[in-house]
N, C-alpha and C. Protein backbone atom coordinates (compact mmCIF):
# COMPACT_ATOMS: atom_id res chain seq x y z
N UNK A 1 -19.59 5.27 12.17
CA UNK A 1 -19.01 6.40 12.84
C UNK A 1 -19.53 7.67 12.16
N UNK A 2 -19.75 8.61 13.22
CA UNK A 2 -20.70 9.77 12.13
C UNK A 2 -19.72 10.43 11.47
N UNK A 3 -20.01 11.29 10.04
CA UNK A 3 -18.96 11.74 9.64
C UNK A 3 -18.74 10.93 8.07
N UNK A 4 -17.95 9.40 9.03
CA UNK A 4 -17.34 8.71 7.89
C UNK A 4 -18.24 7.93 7.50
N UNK A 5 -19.53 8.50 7.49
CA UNK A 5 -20.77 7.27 6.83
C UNK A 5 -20.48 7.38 5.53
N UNK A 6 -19.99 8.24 4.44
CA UNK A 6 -19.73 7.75 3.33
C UNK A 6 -18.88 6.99 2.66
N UNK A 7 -18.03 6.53 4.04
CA UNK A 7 -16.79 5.59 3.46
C UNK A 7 -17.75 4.41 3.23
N UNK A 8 -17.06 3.91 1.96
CA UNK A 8 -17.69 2.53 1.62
C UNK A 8 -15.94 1.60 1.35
N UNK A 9 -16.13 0.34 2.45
CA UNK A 9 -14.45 -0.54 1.49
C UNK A 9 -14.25 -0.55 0.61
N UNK A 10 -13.19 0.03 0.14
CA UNK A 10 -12.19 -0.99 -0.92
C UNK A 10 -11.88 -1.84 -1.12
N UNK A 11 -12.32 -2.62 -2.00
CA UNK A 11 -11.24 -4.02 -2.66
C UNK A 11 -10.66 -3.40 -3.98
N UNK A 12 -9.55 -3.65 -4.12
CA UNK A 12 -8.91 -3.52 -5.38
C UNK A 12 -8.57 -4.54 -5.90
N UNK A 13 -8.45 -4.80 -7.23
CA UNK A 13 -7.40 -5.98 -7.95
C UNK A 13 -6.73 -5.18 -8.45
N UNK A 14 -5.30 -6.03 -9.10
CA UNK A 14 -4.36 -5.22 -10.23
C UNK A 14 -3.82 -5.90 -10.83
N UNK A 15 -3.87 -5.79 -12.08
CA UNK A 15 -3.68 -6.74 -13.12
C UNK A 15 -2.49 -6.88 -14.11
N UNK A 16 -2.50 -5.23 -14.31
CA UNK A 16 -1.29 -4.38 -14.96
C UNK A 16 -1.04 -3.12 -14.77
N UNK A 17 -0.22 -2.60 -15.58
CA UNK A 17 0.30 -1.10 -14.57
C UNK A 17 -0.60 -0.51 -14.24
N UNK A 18 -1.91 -0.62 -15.53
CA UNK A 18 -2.73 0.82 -15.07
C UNK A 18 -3.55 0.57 -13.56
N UNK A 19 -3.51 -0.59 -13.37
CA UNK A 19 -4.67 -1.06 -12.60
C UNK A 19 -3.47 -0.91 -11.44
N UNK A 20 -2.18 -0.86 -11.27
CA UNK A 20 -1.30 -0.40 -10.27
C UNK A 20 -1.04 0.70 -9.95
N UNK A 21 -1.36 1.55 -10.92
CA UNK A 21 -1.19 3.08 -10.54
C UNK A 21 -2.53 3.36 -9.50
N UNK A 22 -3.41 2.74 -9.81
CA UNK A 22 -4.99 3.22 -9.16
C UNK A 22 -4.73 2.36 -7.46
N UNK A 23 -4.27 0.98 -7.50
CA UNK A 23 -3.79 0.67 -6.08
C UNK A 23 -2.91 1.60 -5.48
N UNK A 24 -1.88 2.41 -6.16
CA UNK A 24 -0.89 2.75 -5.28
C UNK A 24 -1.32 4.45 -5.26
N UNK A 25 -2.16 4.90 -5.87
CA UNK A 25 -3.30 5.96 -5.80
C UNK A 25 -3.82 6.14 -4.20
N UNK A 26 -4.40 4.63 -3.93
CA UNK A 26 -5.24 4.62 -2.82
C UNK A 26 -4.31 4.32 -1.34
N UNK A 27 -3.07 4.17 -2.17
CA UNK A 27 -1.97 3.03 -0.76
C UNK A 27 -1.06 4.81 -0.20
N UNK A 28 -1.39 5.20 -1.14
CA UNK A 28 -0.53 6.61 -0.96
C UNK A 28 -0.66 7.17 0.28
N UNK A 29 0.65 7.26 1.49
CA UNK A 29 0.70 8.09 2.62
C UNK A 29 0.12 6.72 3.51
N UNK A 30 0.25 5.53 3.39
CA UNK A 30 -0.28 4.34 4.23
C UNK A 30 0.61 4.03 5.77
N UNK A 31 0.19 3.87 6.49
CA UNK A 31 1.45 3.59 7.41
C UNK A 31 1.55 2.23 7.64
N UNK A 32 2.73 1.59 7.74
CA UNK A 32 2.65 0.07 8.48
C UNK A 32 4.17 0.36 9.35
N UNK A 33 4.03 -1.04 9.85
CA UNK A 33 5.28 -1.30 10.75
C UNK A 33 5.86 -2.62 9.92
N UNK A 34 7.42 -2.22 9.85
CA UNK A 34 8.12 -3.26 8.75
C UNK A 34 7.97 -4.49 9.17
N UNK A 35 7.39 -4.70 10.73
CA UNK A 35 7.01 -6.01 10.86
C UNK A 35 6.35 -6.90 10.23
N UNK A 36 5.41 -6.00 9.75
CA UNK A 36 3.98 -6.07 8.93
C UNK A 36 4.19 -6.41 7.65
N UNK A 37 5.21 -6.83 7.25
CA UNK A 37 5.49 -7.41 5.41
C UNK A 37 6.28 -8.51 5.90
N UNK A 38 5.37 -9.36 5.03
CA UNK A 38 6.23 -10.43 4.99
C UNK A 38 5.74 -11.12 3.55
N UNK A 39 7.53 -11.97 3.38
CA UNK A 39 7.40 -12.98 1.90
C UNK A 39 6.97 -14.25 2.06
N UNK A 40 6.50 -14.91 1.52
CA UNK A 40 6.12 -16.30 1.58
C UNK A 40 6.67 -17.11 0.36
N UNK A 41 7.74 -17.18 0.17
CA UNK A 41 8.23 -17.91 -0.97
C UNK A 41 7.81 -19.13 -1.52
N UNK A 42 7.22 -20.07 -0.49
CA UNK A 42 6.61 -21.00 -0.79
C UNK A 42 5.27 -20.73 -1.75
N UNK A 43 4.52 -19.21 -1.31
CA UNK A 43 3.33 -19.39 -1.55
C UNK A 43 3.80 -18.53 -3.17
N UNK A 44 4.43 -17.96 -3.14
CA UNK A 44 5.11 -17.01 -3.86
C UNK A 44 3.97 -15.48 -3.92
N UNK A 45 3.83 -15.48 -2.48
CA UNK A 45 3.19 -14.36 -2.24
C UNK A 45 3.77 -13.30 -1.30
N UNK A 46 3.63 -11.65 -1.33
CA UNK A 46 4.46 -11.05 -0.43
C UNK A 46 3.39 -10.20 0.09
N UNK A 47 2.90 -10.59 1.40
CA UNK A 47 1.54 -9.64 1.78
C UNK A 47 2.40 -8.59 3.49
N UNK A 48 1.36 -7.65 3.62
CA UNK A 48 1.38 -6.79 4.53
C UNK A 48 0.17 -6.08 5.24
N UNK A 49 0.03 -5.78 5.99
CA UNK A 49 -1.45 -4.37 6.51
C UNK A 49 -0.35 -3.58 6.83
N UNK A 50 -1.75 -2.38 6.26
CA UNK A 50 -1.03 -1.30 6.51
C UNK A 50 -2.54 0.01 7.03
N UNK A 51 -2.13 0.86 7.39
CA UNK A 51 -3.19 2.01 7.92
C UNK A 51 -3.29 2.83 6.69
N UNK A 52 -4.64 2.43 5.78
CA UNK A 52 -4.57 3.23 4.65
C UNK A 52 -5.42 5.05 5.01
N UNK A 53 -4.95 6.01 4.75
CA UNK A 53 -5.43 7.24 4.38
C UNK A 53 -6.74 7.20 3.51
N UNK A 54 -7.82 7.38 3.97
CA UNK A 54 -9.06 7.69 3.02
C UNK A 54 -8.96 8.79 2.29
N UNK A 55 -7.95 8.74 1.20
CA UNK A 55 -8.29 9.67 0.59
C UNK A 55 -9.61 10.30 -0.63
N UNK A 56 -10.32 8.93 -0.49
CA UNK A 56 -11.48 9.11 -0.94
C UNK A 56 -12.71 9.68 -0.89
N UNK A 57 -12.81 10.30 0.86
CA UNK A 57 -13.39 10.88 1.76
C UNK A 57 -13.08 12.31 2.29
N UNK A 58 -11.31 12.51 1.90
CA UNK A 58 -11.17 13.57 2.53
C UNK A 58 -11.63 14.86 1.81
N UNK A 59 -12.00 14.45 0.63
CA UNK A 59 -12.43 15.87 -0.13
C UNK A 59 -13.66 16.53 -0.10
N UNK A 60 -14.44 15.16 0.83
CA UNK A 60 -15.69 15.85 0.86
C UNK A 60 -15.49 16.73 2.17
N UNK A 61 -15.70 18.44 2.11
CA UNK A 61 -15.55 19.02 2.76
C UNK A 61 -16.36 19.11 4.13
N UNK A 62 -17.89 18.36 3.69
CA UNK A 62 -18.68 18.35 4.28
C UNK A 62 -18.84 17.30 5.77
N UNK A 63 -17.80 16.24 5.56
CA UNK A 63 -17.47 15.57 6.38
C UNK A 63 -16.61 16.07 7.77
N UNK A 64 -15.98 17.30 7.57
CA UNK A 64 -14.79 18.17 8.62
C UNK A 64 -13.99 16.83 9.22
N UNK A 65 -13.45 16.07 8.50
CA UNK A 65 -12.64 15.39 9.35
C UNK A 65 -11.53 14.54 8.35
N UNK A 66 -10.73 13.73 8.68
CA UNK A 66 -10.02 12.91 8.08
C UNK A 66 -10.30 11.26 8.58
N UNK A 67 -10.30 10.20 7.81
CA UNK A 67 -9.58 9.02 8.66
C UNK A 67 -8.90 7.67 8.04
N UNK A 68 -8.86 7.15 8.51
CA UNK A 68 -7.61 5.96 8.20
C UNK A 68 -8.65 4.62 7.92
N UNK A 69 -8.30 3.14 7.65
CA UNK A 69 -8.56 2.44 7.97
C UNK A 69 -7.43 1.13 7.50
N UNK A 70 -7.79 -0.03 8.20
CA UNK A 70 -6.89 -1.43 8.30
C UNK A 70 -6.79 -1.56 6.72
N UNK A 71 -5.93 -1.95 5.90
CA UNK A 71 -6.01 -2.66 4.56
C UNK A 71 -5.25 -3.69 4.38
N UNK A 72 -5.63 -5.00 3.84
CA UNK A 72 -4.70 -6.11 3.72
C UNK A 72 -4.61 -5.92 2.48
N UNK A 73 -3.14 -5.94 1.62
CA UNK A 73 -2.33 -5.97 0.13
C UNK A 73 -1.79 -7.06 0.21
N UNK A 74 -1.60 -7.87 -0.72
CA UNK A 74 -0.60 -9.38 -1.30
C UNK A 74 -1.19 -8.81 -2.75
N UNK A 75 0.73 -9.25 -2.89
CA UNK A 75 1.32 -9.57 -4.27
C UNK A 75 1.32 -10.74 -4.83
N UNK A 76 0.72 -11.62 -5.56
CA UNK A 76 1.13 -12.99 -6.03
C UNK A 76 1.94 -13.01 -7.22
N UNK A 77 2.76 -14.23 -7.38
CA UNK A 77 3.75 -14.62 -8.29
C UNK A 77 4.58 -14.15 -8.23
N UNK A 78 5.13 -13.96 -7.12
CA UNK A 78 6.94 -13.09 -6.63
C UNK A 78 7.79 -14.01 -6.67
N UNK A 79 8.62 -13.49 -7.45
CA UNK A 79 9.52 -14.79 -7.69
C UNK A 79 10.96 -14.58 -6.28
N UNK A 80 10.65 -12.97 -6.07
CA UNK A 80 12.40 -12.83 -5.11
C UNK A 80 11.46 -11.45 -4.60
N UNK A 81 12.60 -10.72 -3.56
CA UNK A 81 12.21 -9.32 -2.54
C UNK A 81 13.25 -8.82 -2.01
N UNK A 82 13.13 -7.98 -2.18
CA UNK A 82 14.70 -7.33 -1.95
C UNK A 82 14.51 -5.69 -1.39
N UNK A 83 14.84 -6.04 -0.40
CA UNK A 83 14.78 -4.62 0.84
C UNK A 83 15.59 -3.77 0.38
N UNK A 84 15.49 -1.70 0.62
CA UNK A 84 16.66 -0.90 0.17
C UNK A 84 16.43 0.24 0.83
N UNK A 85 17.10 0.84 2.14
CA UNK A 85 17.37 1.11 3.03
C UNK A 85 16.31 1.10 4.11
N UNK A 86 15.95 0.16 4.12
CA UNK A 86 15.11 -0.53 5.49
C UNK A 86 16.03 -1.49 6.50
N UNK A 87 15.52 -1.35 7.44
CA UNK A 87 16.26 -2.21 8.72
C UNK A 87 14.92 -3.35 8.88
N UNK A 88 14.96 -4.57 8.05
CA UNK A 88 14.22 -5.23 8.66
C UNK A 88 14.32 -5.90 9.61
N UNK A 89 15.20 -5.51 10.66
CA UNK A 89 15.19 -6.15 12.06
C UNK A 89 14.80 -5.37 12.96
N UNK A 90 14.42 -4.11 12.14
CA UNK A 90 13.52 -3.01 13.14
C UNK A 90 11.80 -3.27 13.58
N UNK A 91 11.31 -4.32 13.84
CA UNK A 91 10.27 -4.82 13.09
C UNK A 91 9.07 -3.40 14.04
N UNK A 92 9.24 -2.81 14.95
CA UNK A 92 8.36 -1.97 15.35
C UNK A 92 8.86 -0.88 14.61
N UNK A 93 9.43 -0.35 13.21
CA UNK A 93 9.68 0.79 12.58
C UNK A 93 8.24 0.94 11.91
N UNK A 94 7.87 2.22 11.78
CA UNK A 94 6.64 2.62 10.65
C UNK A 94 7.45 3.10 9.39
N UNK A 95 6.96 2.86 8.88
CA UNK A 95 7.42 3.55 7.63
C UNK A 95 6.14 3.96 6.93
N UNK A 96 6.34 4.81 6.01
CA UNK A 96 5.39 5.98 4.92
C UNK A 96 4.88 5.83 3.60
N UNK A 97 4.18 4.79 3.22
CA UNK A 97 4.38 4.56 1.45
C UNK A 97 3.96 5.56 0.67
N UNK A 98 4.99 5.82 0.19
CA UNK A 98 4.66 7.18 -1.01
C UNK A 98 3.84 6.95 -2.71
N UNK A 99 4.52 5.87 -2.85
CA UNK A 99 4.03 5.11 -4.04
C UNK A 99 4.32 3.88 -4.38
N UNK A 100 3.68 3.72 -5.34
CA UNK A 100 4.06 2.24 -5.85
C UNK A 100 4.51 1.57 -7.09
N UNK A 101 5.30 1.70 -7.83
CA UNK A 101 5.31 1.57 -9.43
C UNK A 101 5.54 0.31 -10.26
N UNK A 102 5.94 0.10 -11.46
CA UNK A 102 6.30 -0.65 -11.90
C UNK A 102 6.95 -0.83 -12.72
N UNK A 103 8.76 -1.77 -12.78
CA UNK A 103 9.41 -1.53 -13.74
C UNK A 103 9.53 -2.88 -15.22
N UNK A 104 8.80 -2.64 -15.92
CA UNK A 104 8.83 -3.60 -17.20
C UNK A 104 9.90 -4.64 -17.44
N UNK A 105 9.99 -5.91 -17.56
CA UNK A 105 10.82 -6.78 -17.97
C UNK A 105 10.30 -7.21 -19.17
N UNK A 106 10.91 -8.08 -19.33
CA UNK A 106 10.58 -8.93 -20.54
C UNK A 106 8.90 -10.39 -20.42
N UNK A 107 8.60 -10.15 -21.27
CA UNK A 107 7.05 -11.35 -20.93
C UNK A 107 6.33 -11.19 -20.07
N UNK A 108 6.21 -9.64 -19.76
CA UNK A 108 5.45 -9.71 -18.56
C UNK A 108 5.67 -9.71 -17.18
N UNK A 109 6.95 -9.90 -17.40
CA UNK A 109 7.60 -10.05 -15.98
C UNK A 109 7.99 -8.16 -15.66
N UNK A 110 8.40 -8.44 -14.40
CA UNK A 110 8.88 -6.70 -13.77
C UNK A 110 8.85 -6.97 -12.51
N UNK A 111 9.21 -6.08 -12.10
CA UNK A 111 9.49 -5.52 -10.77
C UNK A 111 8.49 -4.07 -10.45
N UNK A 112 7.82 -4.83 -8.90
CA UNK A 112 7.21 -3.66 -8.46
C UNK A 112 7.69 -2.99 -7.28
N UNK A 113 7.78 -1.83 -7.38
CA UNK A 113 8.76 -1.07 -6.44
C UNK A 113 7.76 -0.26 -5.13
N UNK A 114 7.94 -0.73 -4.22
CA UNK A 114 7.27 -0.12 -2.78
C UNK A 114 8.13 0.93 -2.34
N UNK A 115 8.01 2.02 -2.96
CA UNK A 115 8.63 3.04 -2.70
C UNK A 115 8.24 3.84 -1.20
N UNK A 116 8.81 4.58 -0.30
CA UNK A 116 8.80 4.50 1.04
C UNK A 116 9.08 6.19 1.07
N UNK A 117 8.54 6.90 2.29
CA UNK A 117 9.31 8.34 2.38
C UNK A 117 10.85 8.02 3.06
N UNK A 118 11.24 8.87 2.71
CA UNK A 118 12.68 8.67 3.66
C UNK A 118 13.99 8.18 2.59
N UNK A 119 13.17 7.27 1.68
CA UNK A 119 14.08 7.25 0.79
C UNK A 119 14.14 5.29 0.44
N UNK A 120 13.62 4.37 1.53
CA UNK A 120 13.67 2.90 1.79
C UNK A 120 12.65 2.73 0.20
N UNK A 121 12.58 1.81 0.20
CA UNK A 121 11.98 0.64 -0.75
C UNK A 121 12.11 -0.57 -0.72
N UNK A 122 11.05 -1.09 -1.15
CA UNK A 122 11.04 -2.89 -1.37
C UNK A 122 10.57 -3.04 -3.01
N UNK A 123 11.76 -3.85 -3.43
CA UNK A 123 11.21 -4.77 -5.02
C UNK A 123 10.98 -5.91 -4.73
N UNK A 124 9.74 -6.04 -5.85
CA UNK A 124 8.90 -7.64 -6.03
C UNK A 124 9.52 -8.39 -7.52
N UNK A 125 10.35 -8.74 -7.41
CA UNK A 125 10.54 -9.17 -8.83
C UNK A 125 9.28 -10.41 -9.04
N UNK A 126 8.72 -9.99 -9.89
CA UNK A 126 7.05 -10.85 -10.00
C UNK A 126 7.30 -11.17 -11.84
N UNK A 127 6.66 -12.16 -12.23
CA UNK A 127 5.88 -12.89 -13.50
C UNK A 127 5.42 -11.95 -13.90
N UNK A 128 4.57 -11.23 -12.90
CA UNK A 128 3.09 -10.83 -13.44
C UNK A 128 2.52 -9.49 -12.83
N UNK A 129 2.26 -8.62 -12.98
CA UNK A 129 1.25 -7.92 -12.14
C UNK A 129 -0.13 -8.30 -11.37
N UNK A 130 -0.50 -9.27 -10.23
CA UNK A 130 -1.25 -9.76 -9.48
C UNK A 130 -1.16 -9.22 -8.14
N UNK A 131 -2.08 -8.27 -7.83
CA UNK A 131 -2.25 -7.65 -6.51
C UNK A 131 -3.39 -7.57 -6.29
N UNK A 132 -3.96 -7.42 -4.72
CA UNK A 132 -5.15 -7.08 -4.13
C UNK A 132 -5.14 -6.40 -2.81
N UNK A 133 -6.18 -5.58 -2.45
CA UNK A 133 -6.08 -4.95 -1.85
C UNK A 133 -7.51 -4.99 -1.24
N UNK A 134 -7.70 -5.06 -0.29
CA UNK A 134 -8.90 -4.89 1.02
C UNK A 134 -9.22 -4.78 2.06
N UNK A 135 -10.11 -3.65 2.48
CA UNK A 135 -10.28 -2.52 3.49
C UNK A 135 -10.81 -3.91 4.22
N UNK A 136 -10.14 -4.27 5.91
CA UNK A 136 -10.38 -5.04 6.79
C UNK A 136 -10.43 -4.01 8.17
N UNK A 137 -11.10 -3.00 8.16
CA UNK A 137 -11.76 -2.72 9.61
C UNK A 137 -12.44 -1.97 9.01
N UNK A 138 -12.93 -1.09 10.49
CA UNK A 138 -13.81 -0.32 10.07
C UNK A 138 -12.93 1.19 10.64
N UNK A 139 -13.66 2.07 9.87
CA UNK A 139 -12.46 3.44 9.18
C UNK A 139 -12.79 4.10 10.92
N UNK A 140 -11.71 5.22 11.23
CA UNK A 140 -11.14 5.40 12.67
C UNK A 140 -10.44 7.06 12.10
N UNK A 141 -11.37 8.09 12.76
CA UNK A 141 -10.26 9.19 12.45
C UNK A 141 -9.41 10.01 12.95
N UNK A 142 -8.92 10.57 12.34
CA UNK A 142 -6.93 11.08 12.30
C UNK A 142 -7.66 13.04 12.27
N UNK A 143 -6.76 13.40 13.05
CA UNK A 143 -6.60 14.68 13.01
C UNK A 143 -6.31 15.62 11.90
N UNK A 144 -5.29 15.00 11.12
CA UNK A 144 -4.69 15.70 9.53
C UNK A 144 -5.03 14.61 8.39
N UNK A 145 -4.73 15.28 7.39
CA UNK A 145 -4.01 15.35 6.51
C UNK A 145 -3.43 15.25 6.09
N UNK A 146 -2.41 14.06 5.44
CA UNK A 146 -0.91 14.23 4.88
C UNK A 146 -0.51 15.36 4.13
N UNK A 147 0.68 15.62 4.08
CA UNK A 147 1.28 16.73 3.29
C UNK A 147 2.16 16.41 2.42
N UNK A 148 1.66 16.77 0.96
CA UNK A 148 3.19 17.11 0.50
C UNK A 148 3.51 18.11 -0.32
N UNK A 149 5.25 18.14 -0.43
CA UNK A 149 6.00 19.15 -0.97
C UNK A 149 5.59 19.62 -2.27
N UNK A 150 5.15 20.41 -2.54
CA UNK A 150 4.79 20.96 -3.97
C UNK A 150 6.14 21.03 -5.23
C-alpha cells in the first residue's frame, strides 16, 4: 500500500517485564472486540487479535498518513483470568488497550494486567512472563491518530 511501504511486521516475544513494557509499547491504543479474547485453560494459554496502531510509522512525517494492522497476542502459562469491569457477554463490545503491566509475585510468578480505557481490565495470573505477539495482515489506513490526555 503506498505510503505504508515502510511498515515492516512485528513479532514480539516477552520474557520479562522489560520485554513487556516494549509489547505493551506497541499494543498501546489497540482495538479488539471482547469477543476476541479468549482462555484456554487446558492449553493454559489466553490469546486474542486485536487492530494494532502503527505507531512505528506514524512519526515518519513523510508518510502523511496513519494505519492499523491485524495482530495475534497469547499469553502462555496462565494459571487463572479474571475480568474487571468488562461485560463479557457483550462479545461485539470494542474496547481500547491502554497498557499492559506487570505485577510481581513470588518465583516468578505475577500477574499481567490488560489494562483497558474506560477503566475495564483483564488479569493473567501466569508462572511466568511468556508472550508473543504477531502482525497477521497486511497494514490498512485510519484517518487519526490516537490521543491522549497530557
Amino acid at each position: 500500500m503506498a505510503g505504508l511501504n515502510h511498515y515492516k511486521p512485528l513479532r514480539l516475544i516477552a520474557n520479562d517485564a522489560e520485554d513487556l513494557s516494549i509489547l505493551s509499547a506497541s499494543l498501546q491504543d489497540a482495538v479488539a472486540k471482547v469477543g476476541d479474547f479468549s482462555f484456554l485453560p487446558e492449553e493454559r494459554r489466553f490469546a486474542f487479535v486485536a487492530n494494532r496502531f502503527l505507531w512505528e510509522v506514524a512519526g515518519k512525517r513523510s508518510l502523511g498518513l496513519f494505519g492499523r494492522v491485524r495482530s495475534g497476542i497469547h499469553f502462555d502459562d496462565v494459571l487463572s483470568v479474571k475480568h474487571y469491569h468488562l461485560r463479557t457477554d457483550a462479545k461485539e463490545a470494542v474496547v481500547d488497550l491502554l497498557a499492559i503491566g506487570f505485577e510481581q509475585g513470588e518465583d516468578g510468578t505475577g500477574a499481567v494486567m490488560l489494562n483497558f480505557a474506560g477503566g475495564g481490565a483483564i488479569r493473567l495470573d501466569v508462572e511466568s512472563i511468556n508472550a508473543q505477539m504477531s502482525d497477521i495482515s497486511a497494514p490498512w489506513r485510519t484517518r487519526s491518530k490516537p490521543k491522549h490526555e497530557e
